[in-house]
N, C-alpha and C. Protein backbone atom coordinates (compact mmCIF):
# COMPACT_ATOMS: atom_id res chain seq x y z
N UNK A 1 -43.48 -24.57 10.68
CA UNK A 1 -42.16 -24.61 11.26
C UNK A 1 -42.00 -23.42 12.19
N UNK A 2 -41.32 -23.36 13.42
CA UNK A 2 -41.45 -22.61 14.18
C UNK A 2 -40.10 -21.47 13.89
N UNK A 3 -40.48 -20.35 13.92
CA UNK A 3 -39.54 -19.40 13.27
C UNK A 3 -38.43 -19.56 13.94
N UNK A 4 -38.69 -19.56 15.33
CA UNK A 4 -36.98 -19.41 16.67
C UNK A 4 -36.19 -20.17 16.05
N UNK A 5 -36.36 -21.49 15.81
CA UNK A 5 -35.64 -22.78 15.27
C UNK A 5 -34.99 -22.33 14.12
N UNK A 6 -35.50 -21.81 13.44
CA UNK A 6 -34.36 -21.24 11.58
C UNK A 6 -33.61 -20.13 12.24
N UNK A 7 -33.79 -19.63 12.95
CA UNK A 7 -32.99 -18.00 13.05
C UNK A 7 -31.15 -18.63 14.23
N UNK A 8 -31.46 -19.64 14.35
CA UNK A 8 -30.46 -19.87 15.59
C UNK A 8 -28.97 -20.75 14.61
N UNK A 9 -28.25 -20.30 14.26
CA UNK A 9 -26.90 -20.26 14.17
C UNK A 9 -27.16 -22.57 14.37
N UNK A 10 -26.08 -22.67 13.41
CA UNK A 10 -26.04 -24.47 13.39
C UNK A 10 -24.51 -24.43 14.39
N UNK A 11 -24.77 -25.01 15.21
CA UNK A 11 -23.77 -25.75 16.18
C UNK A 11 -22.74 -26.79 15.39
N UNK A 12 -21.50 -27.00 15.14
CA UNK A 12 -20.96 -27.55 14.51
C UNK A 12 -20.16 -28.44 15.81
N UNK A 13 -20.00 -29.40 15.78
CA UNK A 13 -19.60 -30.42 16.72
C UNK A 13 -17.64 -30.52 16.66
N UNK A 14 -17.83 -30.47 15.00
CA UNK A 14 -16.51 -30.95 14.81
C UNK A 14 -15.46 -29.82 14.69
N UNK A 15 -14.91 -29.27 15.18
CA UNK A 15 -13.76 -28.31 15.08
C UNK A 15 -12.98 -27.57 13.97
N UNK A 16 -12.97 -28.73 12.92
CA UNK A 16 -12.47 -29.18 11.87
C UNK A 16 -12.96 -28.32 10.63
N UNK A 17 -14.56 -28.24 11.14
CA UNK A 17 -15.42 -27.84 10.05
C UNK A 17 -16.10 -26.59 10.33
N UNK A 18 -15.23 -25.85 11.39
CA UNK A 18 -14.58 -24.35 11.27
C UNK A 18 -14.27 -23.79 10.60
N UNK A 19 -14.49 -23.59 9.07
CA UNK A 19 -13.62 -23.07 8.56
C UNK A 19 -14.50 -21.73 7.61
N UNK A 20 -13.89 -21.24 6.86
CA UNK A 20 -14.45 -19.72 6.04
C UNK A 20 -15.71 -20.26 5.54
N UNK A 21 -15.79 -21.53 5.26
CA UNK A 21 -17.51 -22.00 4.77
C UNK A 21 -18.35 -21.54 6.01
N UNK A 22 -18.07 -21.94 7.10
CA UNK A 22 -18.92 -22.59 8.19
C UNK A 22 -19.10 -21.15 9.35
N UNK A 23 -17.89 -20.63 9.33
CA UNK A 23 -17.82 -19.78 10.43
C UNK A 23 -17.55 -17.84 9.69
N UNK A 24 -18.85 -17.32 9.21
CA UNK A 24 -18.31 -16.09 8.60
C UNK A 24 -17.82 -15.11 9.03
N UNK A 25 -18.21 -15.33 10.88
CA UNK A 25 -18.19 -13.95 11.76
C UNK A 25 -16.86 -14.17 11.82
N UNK A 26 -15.76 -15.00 12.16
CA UNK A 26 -14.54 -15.38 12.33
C UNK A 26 -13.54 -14.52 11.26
N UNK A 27 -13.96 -15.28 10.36
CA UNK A 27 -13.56 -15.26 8.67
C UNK A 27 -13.47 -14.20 8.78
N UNK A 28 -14.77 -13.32 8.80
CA UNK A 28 -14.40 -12.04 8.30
C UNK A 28 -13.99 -11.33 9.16
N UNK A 29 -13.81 -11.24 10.25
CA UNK A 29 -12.34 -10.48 10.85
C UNK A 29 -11.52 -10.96 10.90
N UNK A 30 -11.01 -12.32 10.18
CA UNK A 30 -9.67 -12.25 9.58
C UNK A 30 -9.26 -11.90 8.86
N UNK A 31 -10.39 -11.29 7.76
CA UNK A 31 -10.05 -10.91 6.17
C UNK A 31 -9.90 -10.09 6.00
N UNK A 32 -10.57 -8.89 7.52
CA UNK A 32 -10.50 -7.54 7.57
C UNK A 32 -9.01 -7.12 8.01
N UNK A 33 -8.53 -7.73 8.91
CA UNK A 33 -7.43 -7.80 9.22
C UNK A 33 -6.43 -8.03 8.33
N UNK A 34 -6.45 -9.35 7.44
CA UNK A 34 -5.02 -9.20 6.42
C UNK A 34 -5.60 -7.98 5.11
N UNK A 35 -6.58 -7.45 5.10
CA UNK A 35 -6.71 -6.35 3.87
C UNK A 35 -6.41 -5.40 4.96
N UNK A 36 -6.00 -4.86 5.77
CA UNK A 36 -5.70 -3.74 6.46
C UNK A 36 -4.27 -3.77 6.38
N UNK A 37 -3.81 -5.53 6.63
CA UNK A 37 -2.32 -5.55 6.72
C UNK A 37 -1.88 -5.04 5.11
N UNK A 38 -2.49 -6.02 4.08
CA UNK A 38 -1.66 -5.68 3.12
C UNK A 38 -1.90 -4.62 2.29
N UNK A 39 -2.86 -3.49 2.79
CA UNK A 39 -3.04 -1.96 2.54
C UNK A 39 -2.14 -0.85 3.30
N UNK A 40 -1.85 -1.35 4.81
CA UNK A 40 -0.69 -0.32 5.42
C UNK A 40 0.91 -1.33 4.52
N UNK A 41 0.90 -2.99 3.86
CA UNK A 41 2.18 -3.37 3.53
C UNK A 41 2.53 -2.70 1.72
N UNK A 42 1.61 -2.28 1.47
CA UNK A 42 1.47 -1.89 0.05
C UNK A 42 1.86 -0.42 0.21
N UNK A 43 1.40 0.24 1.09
CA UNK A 43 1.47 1.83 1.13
C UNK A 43 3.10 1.54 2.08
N UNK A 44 3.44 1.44 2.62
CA UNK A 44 4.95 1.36 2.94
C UNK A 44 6.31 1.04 2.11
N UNK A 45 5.91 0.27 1.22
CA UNK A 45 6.44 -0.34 0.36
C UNK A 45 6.36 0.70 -0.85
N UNK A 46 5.65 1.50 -1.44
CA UNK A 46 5.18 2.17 -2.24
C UNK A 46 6.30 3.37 -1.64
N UNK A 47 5.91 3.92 -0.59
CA UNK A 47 6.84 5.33 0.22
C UNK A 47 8.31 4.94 0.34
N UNK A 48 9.05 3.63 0.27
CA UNK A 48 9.83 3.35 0.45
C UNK A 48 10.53 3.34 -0.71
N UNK A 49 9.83 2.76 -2.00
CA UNK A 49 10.09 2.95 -3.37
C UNK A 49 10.55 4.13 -3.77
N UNK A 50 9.28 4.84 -3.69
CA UNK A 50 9.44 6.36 -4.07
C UNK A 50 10.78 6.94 -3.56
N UNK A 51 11.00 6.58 -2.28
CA UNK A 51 11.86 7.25 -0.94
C UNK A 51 13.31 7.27 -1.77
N UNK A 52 13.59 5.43 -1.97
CA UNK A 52 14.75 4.93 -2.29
C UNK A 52 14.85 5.74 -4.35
N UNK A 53 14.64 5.60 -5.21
CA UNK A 53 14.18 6.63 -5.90
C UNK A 53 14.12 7.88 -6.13
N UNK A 54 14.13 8.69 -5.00
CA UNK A 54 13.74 10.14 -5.10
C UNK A 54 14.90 10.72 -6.41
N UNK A 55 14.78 11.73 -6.33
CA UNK A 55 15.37 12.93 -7.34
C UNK A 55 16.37 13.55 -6.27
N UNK A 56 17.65 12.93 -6.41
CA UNK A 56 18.81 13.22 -6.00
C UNK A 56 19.26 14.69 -6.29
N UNK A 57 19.16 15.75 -6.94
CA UNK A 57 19.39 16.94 -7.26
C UNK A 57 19.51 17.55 -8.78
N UNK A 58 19.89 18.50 -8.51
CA UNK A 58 20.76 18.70 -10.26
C UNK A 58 21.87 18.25 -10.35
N UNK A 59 21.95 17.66 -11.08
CA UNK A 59 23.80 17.47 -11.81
C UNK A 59 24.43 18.17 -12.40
N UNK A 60 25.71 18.00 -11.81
CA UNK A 60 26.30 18.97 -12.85
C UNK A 60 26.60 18.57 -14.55
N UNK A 61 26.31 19.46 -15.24
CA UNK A 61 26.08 18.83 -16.94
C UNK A 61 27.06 19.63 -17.40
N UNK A 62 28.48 19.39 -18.35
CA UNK A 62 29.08 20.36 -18.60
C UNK A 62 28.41 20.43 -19.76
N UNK A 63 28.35 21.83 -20.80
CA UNK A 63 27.86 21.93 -21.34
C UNK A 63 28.27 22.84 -22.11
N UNK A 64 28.22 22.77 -23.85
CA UNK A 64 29.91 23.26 -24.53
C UNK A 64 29.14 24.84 -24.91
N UNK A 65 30.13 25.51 -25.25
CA UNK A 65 30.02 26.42 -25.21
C UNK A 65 29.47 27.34 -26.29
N UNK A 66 29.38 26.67 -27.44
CA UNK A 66 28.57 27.42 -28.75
C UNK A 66 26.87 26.49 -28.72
N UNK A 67 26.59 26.29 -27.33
CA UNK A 67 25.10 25.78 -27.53
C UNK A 67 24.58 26.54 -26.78
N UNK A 68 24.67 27.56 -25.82
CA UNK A 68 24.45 28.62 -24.97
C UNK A 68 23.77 29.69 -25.22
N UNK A 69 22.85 30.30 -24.55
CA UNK A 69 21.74 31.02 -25.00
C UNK A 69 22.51 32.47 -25.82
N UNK A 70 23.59 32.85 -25.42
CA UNK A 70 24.67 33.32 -26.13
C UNK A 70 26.07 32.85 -26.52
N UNK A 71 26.26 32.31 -27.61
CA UNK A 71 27.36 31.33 -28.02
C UNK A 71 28.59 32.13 -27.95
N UNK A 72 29.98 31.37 -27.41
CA UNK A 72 30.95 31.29 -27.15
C UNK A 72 31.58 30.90 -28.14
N UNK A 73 32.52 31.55 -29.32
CA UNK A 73 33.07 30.93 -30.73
C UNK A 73 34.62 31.23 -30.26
N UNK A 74 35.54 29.75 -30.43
CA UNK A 74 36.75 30.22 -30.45
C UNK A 74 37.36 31.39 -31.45
């Protein structure tokens, strides 16, 4: 069998049969593409979480007066 003949890519006629079986070079820069998308949609979403979330400050806590590192007794 003549080697040139196996090494050459199968011509597909039908359009149809395009698909992630048939066509890998395609495929996989589409796949690269939505794992890029849903790695920058995951990390946005994540910062936005956190964002919406954050640690609003101290509060004010009243806090009675015989629990104090020096107690206050009426």
């Amino acid at each position: 069998m003549d080697q040139s003949l196996t090494d050459q890519p199968i011509e597909l006629k039908d359009p149809k049969l395009k698909d992630i079986a048939n066509s890998w070079v395609d495929s996989s820069v589409f796949l690269f593409y939505l794992e890029v998308f849903v790695i920058v949609a995951f990390l946005f979403g994540a910062s936005y979480g956190l964002w919406v979330h954050r640690y609003k400050g101290k509060p004010n806590v009243e806090v009675p007066g015989n629990t104090l590192y020096t107690p206050q007794y009426k």
